[in-house]
PDB file of N, CA and C in Angstrom:
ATOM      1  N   UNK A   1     -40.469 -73.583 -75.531  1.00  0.00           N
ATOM      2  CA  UNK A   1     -40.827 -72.471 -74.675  1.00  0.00           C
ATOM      3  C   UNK A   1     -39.747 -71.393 -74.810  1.00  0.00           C
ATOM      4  N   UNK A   2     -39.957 -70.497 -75.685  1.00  0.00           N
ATOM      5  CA  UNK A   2     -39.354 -69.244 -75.488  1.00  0.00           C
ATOM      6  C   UNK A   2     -39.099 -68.143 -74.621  1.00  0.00           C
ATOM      7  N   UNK A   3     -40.450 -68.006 -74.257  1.00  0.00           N
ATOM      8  CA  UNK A   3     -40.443 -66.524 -73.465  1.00  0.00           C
ATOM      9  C   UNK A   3     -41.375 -66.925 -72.299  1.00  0.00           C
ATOM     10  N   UNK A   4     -40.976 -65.990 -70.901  1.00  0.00           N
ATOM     11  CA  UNK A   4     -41.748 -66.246 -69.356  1.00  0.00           C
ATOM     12  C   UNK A   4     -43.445 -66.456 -70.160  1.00  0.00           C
ATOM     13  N   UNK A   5     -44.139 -67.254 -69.390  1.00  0.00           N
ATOM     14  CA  UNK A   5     -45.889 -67.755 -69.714  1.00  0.00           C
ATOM     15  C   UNK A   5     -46.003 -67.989 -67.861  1.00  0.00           C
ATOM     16  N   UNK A   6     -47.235 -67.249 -67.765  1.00  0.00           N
ATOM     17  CA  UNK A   6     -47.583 -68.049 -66.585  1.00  0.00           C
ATOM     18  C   UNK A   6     -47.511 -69.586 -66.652  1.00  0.00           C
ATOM     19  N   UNK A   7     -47.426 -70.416 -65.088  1.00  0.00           N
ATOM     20  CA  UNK A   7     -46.988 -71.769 -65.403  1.00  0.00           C
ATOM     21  C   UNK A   7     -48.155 -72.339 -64.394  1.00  0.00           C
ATOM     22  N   UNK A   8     -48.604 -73.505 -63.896  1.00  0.00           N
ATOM     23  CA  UNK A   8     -48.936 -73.857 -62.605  1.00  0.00           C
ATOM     24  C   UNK A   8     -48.213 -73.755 -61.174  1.00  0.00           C
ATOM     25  N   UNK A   9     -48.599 -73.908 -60.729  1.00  0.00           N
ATOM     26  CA  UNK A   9     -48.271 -73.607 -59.374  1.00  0.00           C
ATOM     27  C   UNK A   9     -47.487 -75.053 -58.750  1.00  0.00           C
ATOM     28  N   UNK A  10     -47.738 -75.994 -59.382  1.00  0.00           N
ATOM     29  CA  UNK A  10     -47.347 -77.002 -58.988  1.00  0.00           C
ATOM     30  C   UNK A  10     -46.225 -77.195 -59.177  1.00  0.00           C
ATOM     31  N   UNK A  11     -46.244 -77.006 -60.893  1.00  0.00           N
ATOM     32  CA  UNK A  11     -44.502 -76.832 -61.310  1.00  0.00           C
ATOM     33  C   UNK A  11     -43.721 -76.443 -61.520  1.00  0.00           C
ATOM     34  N   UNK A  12     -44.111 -74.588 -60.382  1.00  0.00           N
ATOM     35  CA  UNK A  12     -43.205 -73.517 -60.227  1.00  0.00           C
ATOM     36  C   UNK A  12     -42.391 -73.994 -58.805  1.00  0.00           C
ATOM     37  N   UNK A  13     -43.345 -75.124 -58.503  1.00  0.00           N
ATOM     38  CA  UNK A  13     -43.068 -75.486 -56.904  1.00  0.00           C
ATOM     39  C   UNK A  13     -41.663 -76.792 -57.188  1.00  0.00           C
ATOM     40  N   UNK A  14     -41.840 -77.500 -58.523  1.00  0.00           N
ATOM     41  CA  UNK A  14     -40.901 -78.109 -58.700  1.00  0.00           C
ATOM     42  C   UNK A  14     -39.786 -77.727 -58.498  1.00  0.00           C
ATOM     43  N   UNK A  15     -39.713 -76.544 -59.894  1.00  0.00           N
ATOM     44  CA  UNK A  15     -38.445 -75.468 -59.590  1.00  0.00           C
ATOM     45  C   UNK A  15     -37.949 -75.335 -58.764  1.00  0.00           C
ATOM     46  N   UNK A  16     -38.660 -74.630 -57.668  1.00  0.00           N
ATOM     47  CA  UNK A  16     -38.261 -74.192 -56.600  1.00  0.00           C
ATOM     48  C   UNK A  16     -37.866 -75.073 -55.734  1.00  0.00           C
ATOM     49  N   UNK A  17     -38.073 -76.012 -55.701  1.00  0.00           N
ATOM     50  CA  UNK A  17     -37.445 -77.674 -55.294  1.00  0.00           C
ATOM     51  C   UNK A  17     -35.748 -77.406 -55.823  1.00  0.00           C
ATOM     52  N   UNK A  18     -36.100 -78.070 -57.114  1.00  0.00           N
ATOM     53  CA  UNK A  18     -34.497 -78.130 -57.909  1.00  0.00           C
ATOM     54  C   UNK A  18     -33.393 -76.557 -57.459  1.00  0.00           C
ATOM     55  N   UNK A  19     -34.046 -75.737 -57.084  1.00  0.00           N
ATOM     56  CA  UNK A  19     -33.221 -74.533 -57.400  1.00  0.00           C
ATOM     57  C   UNK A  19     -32.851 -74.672 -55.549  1.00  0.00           C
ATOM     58  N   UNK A  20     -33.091 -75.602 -55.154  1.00  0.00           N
ATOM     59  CA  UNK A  20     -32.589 -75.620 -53.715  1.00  0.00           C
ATOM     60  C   UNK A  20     -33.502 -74.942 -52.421  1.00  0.00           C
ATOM     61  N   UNK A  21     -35.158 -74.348 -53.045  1.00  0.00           N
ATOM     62  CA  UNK A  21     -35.995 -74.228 -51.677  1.00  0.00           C
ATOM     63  C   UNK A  21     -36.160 -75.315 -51.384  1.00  0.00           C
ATOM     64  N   UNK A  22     -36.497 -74.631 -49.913  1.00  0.00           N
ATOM     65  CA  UNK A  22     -37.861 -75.678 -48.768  1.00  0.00           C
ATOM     66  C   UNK A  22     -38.689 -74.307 -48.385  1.00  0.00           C
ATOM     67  N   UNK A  23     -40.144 -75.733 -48.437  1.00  0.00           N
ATOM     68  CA  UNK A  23     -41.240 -74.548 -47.906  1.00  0.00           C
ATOM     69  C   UNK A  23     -41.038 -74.203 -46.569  1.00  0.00           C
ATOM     70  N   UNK A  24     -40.843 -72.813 -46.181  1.00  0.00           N
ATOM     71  CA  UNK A  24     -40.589 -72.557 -44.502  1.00  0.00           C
ATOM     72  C   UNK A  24     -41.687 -72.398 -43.764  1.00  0.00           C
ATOM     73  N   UNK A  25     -42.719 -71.877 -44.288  1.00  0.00           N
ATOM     74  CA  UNK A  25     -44.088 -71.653 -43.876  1.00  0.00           C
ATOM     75  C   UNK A  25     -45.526 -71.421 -44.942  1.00  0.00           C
ATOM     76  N   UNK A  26     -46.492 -71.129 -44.628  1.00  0.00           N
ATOM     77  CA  UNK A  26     -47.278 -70.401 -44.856  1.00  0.00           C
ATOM     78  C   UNK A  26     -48.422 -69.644 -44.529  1.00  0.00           C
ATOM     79  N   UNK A  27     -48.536 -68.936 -45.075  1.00  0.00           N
ATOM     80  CA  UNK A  27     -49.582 -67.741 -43.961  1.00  0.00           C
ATOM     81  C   UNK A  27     -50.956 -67.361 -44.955  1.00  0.00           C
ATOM     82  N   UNK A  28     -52.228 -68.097 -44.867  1.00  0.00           N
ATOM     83  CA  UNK A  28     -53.207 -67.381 -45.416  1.00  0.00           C
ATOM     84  C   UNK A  28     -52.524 -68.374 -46.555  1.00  0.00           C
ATOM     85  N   UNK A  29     -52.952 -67.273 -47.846  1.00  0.00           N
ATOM     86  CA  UNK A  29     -52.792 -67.837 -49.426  1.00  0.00           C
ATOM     87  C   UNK A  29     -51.817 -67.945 -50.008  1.00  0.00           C
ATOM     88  N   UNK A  30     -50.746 -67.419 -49.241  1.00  0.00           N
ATOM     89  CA  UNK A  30     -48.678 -67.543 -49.599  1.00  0.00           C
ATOM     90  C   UNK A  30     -47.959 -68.436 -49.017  1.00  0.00           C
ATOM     91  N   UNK A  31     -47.524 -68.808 -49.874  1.00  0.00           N
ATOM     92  CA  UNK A  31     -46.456 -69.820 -49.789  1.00  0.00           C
ATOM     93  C   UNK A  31     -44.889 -69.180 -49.670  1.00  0.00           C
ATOM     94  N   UNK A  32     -44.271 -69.531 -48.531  1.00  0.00           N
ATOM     95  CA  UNK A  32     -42.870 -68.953 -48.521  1.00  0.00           C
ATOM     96  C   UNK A  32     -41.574 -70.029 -48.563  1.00  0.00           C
ATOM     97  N   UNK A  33     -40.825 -69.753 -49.339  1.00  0.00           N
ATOM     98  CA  UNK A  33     -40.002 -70.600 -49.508  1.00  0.00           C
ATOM     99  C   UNK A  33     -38.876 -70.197 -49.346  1.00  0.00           C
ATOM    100  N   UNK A  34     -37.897 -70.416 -48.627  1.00  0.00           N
ATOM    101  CA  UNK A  34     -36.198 -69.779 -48.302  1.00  0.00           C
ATOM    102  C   UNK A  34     -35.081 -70.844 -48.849  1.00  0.00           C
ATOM    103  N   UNK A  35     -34.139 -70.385 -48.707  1.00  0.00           N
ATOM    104  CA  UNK A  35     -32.793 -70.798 -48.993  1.00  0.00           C
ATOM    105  C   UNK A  35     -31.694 -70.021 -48.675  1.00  0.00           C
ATOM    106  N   UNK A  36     -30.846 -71.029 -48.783  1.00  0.00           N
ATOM    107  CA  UNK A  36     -29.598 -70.153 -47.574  1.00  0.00           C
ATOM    108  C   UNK A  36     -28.693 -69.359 -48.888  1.00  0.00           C
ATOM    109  N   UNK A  37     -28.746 -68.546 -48.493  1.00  0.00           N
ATOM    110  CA  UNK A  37     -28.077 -67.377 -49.331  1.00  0.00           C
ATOM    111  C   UNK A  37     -28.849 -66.084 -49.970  1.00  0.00           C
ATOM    112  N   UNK A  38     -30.420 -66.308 -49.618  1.00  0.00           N
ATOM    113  CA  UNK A  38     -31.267 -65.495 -49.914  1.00  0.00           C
ATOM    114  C   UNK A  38     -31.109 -64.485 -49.275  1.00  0.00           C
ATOM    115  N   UNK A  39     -31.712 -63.213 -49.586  1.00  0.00           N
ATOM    116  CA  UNK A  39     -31.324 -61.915 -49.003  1.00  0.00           C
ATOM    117  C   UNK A  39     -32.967 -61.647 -48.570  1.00  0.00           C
ATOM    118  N   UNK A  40     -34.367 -62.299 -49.131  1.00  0.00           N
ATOM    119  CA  UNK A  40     -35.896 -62.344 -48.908  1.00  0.00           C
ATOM    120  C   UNK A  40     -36.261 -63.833 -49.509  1.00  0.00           C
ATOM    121  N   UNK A  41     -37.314 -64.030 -48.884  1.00  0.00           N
ATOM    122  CA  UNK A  41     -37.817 -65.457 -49.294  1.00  0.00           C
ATOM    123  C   UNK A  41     -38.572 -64.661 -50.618  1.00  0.00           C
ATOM    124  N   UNK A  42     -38.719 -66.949 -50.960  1.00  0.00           N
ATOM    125  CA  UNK A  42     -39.438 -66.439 -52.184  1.00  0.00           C
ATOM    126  C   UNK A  42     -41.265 -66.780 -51.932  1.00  0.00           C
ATOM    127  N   UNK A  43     -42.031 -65.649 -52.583  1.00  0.00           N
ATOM    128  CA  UNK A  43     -43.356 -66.163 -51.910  1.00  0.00           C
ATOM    129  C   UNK A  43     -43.903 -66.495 -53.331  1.00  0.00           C
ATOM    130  N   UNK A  44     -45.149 -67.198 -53.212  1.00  0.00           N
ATOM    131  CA  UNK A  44     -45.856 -67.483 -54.302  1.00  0.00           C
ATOM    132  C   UNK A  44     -47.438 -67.596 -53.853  1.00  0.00           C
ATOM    133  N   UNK A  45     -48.110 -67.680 -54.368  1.00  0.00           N
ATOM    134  CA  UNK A  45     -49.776 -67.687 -53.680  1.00  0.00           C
ATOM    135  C   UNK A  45     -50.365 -69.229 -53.843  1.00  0.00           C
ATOM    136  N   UNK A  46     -51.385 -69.560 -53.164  1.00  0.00           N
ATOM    137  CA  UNK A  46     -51.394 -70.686 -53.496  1.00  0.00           C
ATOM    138  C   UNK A  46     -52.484 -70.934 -54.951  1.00  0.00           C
ATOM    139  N   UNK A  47     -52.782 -69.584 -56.097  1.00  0.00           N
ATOM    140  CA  UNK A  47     -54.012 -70.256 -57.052  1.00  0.00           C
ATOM    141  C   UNK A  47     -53.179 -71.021 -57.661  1.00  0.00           C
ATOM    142  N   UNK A  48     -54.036 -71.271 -58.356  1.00  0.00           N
ATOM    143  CA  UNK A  48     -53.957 -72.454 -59.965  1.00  0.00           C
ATOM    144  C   UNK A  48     -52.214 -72.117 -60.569  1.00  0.00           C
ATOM    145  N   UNK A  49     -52.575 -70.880 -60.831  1.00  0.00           N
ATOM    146  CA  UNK A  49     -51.310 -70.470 -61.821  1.00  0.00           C
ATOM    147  C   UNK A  49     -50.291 -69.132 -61.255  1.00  0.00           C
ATOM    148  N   UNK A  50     -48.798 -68.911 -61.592  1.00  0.00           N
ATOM    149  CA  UNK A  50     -48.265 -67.899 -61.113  1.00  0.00           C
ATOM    150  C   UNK A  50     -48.008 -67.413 -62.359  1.00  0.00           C
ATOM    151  N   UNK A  51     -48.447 -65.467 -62.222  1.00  0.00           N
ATOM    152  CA  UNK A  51     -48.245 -65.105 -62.744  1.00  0.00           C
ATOM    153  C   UNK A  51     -46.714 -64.583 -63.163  1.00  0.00           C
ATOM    154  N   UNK A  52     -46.832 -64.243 -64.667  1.00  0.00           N
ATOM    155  CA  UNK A  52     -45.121 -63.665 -64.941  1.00  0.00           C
ATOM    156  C   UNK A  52     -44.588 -62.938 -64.347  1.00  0.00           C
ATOM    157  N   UNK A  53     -45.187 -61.715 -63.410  1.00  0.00           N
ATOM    158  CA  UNK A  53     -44.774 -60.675 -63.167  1.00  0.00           C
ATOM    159  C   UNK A  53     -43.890 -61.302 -61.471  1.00  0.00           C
ATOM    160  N   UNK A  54     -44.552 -62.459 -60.499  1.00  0.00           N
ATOM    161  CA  UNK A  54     -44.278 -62.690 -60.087  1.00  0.00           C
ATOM    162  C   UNK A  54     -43.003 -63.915 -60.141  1.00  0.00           C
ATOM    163  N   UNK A  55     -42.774 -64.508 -61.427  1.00  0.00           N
ATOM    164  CA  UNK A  55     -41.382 -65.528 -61.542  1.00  0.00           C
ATOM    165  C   UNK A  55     -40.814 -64.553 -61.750  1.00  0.00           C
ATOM    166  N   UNK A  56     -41.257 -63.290 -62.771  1.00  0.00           N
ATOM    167  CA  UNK A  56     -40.329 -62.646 -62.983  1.00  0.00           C
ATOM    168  C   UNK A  56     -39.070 -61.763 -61.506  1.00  0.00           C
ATOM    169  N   UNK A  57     -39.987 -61.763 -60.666  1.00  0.00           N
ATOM    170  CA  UNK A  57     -39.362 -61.134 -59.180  1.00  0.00           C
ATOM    171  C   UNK A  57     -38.609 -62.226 -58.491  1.00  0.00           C
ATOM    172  N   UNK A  58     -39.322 -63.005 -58.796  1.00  0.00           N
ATOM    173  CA  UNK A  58     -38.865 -64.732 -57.741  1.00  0.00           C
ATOM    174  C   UNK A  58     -37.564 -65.168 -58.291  1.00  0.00           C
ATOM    175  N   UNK A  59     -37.064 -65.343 -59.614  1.00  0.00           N
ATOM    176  CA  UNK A  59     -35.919 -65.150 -60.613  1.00  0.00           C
ATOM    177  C   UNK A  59     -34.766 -64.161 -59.702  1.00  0.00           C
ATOM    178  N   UNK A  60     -35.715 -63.129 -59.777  1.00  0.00           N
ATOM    179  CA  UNK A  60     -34.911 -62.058 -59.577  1.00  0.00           C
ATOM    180  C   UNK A  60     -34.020 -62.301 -58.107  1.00  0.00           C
ATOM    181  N   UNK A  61     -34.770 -62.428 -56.775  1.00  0.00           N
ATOM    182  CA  UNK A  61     -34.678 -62.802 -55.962  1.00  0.00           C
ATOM    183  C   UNK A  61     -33.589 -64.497 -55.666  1.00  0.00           C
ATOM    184  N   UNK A  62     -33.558 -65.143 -56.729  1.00  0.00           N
ATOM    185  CA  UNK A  62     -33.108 -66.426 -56.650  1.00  0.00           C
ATOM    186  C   UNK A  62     -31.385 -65.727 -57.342  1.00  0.00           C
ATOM    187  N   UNK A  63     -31.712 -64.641 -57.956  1.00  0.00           N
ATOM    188  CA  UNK A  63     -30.211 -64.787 -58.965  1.00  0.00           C
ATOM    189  C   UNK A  63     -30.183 -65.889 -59.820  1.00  0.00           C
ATOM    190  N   UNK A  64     -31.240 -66.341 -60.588  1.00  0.00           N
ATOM    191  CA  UNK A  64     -31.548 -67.297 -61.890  1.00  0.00           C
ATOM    192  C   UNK A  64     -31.695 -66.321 -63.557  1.00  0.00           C
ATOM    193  N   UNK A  65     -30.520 -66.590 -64.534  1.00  0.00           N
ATOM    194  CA  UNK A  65     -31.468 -65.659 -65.394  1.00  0.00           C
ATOM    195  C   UNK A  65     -32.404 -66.380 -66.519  1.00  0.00           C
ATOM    196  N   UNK A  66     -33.261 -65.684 -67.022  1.00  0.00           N
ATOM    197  CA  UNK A  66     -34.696 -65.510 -67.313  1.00  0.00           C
ATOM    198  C   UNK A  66     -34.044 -67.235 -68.539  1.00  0.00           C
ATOM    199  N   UNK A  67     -33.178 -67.497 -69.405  1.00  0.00           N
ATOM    200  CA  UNK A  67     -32.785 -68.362 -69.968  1.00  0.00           C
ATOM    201  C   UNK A  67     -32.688 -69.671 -69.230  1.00  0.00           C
ATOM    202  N   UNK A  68     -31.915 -69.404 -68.204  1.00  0.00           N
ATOM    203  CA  UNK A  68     -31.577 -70.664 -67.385  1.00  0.00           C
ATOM    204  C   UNK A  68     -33.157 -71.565 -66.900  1.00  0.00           C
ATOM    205  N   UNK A  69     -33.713 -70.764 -66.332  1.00  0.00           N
ATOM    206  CA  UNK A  69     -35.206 -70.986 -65.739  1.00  0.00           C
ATOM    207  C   UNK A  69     -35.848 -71.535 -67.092  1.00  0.00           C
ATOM    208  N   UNK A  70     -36.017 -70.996 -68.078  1.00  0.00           N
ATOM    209  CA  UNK A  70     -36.999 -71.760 -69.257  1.00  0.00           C
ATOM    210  C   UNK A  70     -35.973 -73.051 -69.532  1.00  0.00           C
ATOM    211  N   UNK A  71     -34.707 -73.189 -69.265  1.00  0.00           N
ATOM    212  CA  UNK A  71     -34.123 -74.594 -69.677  1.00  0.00           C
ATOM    213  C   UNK A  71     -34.481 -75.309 -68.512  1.00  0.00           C
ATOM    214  N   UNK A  72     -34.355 -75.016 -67.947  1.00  0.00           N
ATOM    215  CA  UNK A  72     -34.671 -76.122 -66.255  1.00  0.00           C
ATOM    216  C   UNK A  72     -36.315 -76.334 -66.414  1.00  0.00           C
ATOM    217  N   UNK A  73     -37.021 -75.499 -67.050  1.00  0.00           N
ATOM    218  CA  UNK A  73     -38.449 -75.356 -66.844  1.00  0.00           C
ATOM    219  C   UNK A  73     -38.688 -76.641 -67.570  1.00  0.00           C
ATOM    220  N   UNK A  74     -38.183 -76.922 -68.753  1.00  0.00           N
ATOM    221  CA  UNK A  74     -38.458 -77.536 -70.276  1.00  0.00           C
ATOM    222  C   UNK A  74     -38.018 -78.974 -69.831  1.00  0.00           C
ATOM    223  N   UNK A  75     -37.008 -79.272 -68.373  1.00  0.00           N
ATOM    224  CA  UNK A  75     -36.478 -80.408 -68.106  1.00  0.00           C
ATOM    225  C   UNK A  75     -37.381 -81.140 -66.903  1.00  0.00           C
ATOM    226  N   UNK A  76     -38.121 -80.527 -66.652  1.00  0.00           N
ATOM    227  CA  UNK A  76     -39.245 -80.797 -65.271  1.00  0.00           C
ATOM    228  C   UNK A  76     -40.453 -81.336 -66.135  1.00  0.00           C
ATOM    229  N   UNK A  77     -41.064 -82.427 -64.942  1.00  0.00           N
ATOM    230  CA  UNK A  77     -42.316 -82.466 -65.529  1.00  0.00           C
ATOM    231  C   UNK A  77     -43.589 -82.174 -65.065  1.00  0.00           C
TER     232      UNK A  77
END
């Protein structure tokens, strides 16, 4: 895996496990997930798949860069 691909939702949720969320709530079709040091939670929707544009913000938001995330991605199952 080279470059951001949309992923499932399931095992963006892994991530977000390993990278130190918990789900805090959810409202409707979003999923919100916090962590202590965040400056905004991270949200995600609940379809099938998340799109790039959104890891790409969620990354952003985590202070993960775009490398680190495809190695952690490649180590999950």
């Amino acid at each position: 895996m080279n470059k951001l691909a949309p992923v499932k939702r399931k095992k963006f949720e892994k991530f977000l496990n390993y990278a130190g969320c918990h789900l805090k709530r959810q409202k409707g079709d979003h999923l919100i997930y916090d962590r202590v040091g965040l400056r905004r939670p991270v949200v995600i929707t609940t379809d099938s798949e998340v799109p790039i544009f959104i890891i790409r913000s969620n990354l952003r938001s985590l202070n993960i860069p775009i490398k680190e995330y495809l190695k952690i991605m490649s180590h999950l199952n």
